[in-house]
Protein backbone atom coordinates (compact mmCIF):
# COMPACT_ATOMS: atom_id res chain seq x y z
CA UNK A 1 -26.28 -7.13 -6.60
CA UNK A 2 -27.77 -8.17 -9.87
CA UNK A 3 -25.87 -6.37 -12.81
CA UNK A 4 -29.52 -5.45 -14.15
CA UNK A 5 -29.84 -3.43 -11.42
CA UNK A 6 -27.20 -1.14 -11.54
CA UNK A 7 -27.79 2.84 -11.98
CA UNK A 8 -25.90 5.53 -11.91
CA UNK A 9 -26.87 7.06 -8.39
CA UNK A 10 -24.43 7.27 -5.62
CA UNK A 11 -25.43 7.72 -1.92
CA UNK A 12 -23.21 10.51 0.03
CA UNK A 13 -20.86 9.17 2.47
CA UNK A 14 -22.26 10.81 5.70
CA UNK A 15 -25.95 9.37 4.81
CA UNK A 16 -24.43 5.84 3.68
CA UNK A 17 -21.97 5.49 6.96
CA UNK A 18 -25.00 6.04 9.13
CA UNK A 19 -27.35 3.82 7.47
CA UNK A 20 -24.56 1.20 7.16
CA UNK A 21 -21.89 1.84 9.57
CA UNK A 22 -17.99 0.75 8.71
CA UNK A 23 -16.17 -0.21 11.16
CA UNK A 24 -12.69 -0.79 8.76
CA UNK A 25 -11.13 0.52 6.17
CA UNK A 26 -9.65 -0.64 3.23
CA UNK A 27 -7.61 1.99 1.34
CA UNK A 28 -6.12 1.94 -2.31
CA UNK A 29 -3.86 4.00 -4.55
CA UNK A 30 -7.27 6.40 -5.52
CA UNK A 31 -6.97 7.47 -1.82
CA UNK A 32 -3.39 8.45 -1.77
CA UNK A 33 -3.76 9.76 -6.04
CA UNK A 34 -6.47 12.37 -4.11
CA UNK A 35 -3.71 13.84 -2.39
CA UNK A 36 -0.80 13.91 -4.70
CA UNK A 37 -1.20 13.20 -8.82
CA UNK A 38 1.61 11.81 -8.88
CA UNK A 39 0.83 8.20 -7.64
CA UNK A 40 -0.84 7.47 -10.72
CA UNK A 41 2.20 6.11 -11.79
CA UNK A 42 1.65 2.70 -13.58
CA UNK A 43 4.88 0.32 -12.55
CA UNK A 44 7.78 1.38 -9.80
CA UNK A 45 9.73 -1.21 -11.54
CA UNK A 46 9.00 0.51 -14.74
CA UNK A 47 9.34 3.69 -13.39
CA UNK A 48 13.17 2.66 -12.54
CA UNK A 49 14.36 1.58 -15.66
CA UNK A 50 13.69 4.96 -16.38
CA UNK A 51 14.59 7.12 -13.87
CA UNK A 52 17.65 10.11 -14.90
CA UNK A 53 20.31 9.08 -12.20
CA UNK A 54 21.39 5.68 -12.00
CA UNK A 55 18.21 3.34 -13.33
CA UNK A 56 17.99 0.18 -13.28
CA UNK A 57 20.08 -1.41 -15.80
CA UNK A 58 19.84 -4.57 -18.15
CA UNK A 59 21.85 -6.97 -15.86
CA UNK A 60 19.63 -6.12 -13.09
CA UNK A 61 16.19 -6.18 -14.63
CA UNK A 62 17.17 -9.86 -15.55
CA UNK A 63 17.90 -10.51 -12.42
CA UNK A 64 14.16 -9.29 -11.93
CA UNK A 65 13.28 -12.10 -14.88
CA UNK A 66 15.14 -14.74 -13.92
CA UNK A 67 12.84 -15.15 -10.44
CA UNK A 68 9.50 -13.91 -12.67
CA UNK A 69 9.13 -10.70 -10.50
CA UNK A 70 8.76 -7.29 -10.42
CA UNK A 71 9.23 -6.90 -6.78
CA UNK A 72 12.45 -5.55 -5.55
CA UNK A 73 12.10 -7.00 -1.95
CA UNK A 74 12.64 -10.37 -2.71
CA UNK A 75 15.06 -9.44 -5.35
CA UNK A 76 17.20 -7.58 -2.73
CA UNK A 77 16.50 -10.45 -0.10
CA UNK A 78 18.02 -12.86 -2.54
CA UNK A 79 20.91 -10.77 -3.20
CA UNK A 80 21.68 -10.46 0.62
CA UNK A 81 21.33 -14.45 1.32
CA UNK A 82 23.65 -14.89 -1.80
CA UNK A 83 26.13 -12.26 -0.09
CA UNK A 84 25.87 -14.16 3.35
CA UNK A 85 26.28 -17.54 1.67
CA UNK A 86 29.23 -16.27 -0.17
CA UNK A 87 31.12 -15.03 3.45
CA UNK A 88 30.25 -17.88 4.44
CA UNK A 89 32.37 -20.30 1.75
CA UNK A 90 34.89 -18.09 1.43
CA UNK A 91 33.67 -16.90 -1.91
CA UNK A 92 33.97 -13.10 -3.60
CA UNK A 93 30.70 -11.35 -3.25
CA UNK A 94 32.30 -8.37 -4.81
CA UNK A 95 29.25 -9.39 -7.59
CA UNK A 96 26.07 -9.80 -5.81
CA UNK A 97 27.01 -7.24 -3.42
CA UNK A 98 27.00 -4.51 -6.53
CA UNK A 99 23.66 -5.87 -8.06
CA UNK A 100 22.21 -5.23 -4.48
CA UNK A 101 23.78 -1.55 -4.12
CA UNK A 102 22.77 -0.92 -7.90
CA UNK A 103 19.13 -2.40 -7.52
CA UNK A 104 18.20 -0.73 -3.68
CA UNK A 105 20.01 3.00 -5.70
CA UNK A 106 17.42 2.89 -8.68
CA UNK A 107 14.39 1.76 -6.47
CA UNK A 108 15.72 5.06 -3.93
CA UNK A 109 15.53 7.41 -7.00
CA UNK A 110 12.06 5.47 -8.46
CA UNK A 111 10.29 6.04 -5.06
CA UNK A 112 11.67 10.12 -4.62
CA UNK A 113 10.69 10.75 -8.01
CA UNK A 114 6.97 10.25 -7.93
CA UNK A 115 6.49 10.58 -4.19
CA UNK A 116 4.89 14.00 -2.31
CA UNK A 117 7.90 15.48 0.00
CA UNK A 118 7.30 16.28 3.11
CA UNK A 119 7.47 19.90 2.90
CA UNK A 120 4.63 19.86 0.40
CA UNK A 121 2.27 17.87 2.53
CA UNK A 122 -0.03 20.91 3.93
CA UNK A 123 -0.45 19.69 8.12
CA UNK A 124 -3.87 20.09 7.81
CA UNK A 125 -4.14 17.14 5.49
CA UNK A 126 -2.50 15.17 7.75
CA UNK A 127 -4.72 16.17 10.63
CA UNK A 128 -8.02 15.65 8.04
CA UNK A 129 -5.87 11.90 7.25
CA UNK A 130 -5.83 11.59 10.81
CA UNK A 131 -8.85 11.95 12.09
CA UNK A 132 -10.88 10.10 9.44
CA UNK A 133 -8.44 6.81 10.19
CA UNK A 134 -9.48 6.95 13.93
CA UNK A 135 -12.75 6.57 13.06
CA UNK A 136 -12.11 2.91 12.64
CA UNK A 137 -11.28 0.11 14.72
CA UNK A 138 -8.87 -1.36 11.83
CA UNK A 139 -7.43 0.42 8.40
CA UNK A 140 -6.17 -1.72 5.90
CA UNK A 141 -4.40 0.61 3.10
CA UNK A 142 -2.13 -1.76 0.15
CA UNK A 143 -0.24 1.48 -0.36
CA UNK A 144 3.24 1.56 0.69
CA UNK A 145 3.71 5.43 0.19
CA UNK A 146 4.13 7.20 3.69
CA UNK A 147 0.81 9.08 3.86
CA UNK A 148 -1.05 7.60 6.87
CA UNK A 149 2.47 6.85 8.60
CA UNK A 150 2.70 10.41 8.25
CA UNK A 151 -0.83 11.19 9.04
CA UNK A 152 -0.56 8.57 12.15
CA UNK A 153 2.64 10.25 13.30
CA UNK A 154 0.97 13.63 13.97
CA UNK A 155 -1.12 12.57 16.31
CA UNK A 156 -0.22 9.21 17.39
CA UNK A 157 -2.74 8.47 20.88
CA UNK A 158 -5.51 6.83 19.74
CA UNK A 159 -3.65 4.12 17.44
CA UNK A 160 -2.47 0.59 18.32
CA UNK A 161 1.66 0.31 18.80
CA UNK A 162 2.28 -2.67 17.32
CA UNK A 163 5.92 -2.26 17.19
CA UNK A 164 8.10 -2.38 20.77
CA UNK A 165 10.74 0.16 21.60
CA UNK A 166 13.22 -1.20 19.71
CA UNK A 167 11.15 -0.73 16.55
CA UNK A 168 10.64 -4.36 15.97
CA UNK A 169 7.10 -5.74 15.27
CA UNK A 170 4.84 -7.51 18.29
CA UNK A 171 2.10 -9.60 17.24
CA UNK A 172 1.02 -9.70 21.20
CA UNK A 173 0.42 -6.36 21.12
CA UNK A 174 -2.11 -6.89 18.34
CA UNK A 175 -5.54 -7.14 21.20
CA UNK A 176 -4.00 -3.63 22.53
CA UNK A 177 -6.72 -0.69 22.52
CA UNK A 178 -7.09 2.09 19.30
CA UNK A 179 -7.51 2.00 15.93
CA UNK A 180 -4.71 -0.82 14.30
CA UNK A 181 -2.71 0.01 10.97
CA UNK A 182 -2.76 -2.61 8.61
CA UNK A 183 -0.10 -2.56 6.05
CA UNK A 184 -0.90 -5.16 3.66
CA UNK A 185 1.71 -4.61 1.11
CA UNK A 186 3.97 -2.96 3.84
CA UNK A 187 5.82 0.51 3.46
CA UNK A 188 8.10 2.55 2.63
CA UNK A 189 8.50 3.14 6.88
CA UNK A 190 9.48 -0.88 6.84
CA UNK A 191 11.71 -2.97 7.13
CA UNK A 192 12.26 -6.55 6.91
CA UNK A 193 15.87 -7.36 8.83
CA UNK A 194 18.31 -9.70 7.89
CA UNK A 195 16.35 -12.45 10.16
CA UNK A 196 13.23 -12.41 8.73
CA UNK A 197 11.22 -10.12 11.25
CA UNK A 198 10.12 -7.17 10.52
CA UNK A 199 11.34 -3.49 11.95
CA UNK A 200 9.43 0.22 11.87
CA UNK A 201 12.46 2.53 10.83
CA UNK A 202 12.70 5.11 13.92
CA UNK A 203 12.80 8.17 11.43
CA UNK A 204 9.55 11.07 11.52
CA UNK A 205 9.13 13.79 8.96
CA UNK A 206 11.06 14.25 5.63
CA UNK A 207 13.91 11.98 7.41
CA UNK A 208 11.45 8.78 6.86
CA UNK A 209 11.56 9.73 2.52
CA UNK A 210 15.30 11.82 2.01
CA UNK A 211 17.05 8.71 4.59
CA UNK A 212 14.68 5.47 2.61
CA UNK A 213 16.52 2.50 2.08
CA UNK A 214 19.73 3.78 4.28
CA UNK A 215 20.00 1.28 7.06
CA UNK A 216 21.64 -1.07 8.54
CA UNK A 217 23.25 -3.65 5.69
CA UNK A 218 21.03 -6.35 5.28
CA UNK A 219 17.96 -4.84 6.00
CA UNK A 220 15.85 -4.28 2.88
CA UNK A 221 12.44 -2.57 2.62
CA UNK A 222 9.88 -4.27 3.33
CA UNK A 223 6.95 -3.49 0.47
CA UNK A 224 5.38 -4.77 -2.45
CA UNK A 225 5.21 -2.86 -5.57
CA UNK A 226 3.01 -3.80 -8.72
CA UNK A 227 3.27 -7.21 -9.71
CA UNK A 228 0.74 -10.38 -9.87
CA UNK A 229 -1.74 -11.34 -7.37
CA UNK A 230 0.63 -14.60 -7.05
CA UNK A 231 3.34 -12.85 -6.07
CA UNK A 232 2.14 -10.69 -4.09
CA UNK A 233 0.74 -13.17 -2.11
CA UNK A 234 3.94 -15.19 -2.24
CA UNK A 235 5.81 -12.47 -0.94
CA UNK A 236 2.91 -11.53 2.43
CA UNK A 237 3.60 -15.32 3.44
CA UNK A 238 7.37 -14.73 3.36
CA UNK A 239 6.90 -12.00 6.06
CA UNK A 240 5.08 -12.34 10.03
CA UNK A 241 3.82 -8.79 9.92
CA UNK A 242 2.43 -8.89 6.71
CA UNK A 243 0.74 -12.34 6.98
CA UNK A 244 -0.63 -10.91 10.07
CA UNK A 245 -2.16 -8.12 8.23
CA UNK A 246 -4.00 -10.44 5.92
CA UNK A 247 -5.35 -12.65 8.36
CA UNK A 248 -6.69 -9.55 9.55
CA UNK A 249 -8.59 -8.80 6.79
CA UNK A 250 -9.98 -12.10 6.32
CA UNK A 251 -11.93 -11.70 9.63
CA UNK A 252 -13.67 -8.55 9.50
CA UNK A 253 -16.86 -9.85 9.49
CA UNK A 254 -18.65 -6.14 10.11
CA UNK A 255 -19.06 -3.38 7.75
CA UNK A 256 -15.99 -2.47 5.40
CA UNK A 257 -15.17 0.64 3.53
CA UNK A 258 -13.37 0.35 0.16
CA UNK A 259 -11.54 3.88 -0.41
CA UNK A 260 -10.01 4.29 -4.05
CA UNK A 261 -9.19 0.74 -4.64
CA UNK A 262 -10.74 -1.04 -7.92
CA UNK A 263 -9.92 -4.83 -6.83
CA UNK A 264 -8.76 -5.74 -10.55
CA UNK A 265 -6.96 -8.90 -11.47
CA UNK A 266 -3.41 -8.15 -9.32
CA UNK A 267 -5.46 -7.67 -5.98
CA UNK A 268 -7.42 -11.06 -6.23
CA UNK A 269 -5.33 -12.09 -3.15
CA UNK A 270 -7.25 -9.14 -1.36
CA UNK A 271 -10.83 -10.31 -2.87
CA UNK A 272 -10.66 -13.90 -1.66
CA UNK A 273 -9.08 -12.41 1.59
CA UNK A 274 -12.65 -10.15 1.78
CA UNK A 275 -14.90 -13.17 0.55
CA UNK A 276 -12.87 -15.31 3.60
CA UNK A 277 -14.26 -13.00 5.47
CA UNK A 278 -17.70 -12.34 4.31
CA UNK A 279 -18.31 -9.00 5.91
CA UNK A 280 -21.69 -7.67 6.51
CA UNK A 281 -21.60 -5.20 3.66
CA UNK A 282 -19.37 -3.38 1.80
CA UNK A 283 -19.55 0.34 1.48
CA UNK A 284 -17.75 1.08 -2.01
CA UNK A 285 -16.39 4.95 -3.55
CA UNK A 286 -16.63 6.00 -6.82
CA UNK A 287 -15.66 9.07 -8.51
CA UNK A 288 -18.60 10.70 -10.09
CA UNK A 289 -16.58 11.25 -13.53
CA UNK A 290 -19.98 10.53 -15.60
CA UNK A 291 -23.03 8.22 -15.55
CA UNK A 292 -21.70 5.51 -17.88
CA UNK A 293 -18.39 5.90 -15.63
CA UNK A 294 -20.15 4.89 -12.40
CA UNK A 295 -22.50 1.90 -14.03
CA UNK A 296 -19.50 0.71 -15.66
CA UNK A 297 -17.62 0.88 -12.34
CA UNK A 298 -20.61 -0.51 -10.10
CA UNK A 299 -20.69 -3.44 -12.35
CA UNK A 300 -17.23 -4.06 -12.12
CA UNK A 301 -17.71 -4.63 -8.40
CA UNK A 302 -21.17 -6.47 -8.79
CA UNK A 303 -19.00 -9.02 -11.06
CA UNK A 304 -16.36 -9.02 -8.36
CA UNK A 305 -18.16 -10.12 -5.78
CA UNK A 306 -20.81 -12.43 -7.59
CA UNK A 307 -19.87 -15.61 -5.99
CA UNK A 308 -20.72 -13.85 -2.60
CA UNK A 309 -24.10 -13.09 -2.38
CA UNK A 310 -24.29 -12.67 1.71
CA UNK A 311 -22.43 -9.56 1.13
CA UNK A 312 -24.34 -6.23 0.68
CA UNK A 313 -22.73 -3.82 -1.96
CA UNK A 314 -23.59 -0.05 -1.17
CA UNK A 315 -22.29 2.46 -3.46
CA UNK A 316 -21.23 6.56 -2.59
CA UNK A 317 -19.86 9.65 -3.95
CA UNK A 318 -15.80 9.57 -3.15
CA UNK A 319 -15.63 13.11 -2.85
CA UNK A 320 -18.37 13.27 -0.05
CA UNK A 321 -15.70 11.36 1.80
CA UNK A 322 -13.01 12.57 4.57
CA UNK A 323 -10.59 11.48 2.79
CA UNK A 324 -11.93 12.52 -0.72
CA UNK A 325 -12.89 15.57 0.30
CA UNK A 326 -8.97 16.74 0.45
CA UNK A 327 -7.59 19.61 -2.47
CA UNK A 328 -4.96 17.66 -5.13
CA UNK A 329 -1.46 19.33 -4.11
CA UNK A 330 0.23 21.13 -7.08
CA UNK A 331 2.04 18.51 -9.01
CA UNK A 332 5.79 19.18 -9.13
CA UNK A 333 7.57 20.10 -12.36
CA UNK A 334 7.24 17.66 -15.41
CA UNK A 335 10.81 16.33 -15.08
CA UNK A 336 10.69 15.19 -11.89
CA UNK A 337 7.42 12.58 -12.55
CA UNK A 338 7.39 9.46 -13.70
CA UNK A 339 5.26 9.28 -16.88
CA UNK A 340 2.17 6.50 -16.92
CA UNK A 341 2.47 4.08 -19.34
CA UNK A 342 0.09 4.26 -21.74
């Protein structure tokens, strides 16, 4: 799309999805912000450095700076080899072993602080959640929050089980029937074990967010929280379900729908994964905040996606969507939310 031609007209989602059907679904953080404000946090690993009980303090955050991350997964990870390593020479891990505890304790209060409990979730949201994500043969969401595991969870026929009855992932049930959950940054519902594979906690309902991060030593949550494009791509090749999940999304060669995601310099990992797979068109939201709002944000994409000019951009109103259709949920008092960094 040449930037000259951008306007400021959006097409309604019903009108767009039947001129130009989508048959996947990428989700960001706007899609998960349009149910609870309180997403709109800018940095977890911010967010625990400044969290009232137990943050993160100084001699962990260089820990963080010493391996040039922000992401607590391979942080923790690191931590546990180092523990194993230790048992293994004979050597006190009385050290690493309290980093780990200290670390997994802040990122616990980080993720309760700005997340929507369970109790607060109405059911028909989840229902509404549901019904739109069945509507697709695969949904990609780079969230990590528990929404559509939630969502999923009410109503579970109709999706691919990719995980076996022990809760462990299964790549060969990947060609199965129903709509398939794609992860890409993994969840809060994850876990990668102490061998490297990757495990759905058993847990439903408020147990999945008041019991996060309690399991079996070793284990460590398996998502990716703000951070560069580099690392976050480093960190999807360290795992088999979520290299999986981005393979995925570099063959959808049909229609995709981009829900409340901006693609902006940390997700270029998820732009080369779309140009990979050069998808008949692309069916983009955008909140209708103000004319100069929506050219400003079609251009953005038109500048995205330049170097692929196979690749049809269409452009609708997010809140003619399913899934932008949904009320905001009361925000929770001021003391219990993360401010945004400014």
């Amino acid at each position: 799309m040449p930037l000259a031609d951008v306007d400021a007209t959006l097409a309604a989602w019903p009108h767009l999805n039947t001129a130009h059907p989508c048959t996947s679904l990428l989700l960001g953080n706007g899609a998960s912000r349009a149910i609870w404000r309180p997403f709109a946090y800018f940095s977890l690993f911010e967010l625990a450095q400044r969290v009232r009980h137990k943050p993160l303090g100084l001699t962990d955050q260089a820990l963080f700076k010493s391996m040039n991350s922000e992401l607590f997964a391979p942080v923790l990870s690191a931590l546990n080899t180092t523990v194993q390593v230790n048992a293994a020479l004979a050597i006190s891990s009385s050290a690493p072993l309290n980093r780990y505890y200290a670390i997994k304790e802040a990122l616990i209060h980080a993720v309760r602080s700005v997340h929507i409990p369970w109790k607060l979730l109405p059911t028909a949201h989840l229902a509404a959640i549901n019904a739109e994500l069945r509507t697709y043969q695969g949904v990609f969401s780079s969230n990590y929050d528990l929404l559509c595991h939630w969502a999923v969870n009410q109503a579970p026929h109709g999706f691919a089980e990719l995980f076996d009855e022990e809760g462990d992932f299964d790549v060969s049930r990947a060609q199965g029937p129903g709509t398939r959950m794609h992860y890409l940054h993994g969840g809060l519902h994850l876990l990668r074990t102490q061998h490297g594979t990757t495990r759905q906690r058993a847990a439903s309902g408020s147990q999945l967010l008041d019991g996060f991060a309690i399991n079996t030593p070793g284990d460590v949550p398996l998502f990716i929280n703000e951070d560069s494009s580099d690392n976050k791509l480093r960190a999807i090749r360290g795992s088999d379900y979520l290299t999986w999940c981005y393979a995925a999304l570099a063959t959808q060669r049909e229609g995709l729908c981009v829900f409340g995601h901006h693609l902006d310099r940390a997700d270029r990992h998820l732009v080369e994964a779309i140009r990979q797979a050069q998808p008949t068109h692309l069916a983009i939201s955008i909140l209708p905040v103000n004319e100069a709002a929506i050219v400003s944000q079609k251009q953005h994409y038109a500048r995205v996606f330049e170097a692929c000019p196979g690749i049809e951009l269409h452009f609708f109103d997010a809140t003619t969507h399913p899934l932008g259709a949904l009320a905001n949920v009361p925000a929770p008092p001021p003391k219990a939310v993360g401010r945004r960094r400014r």
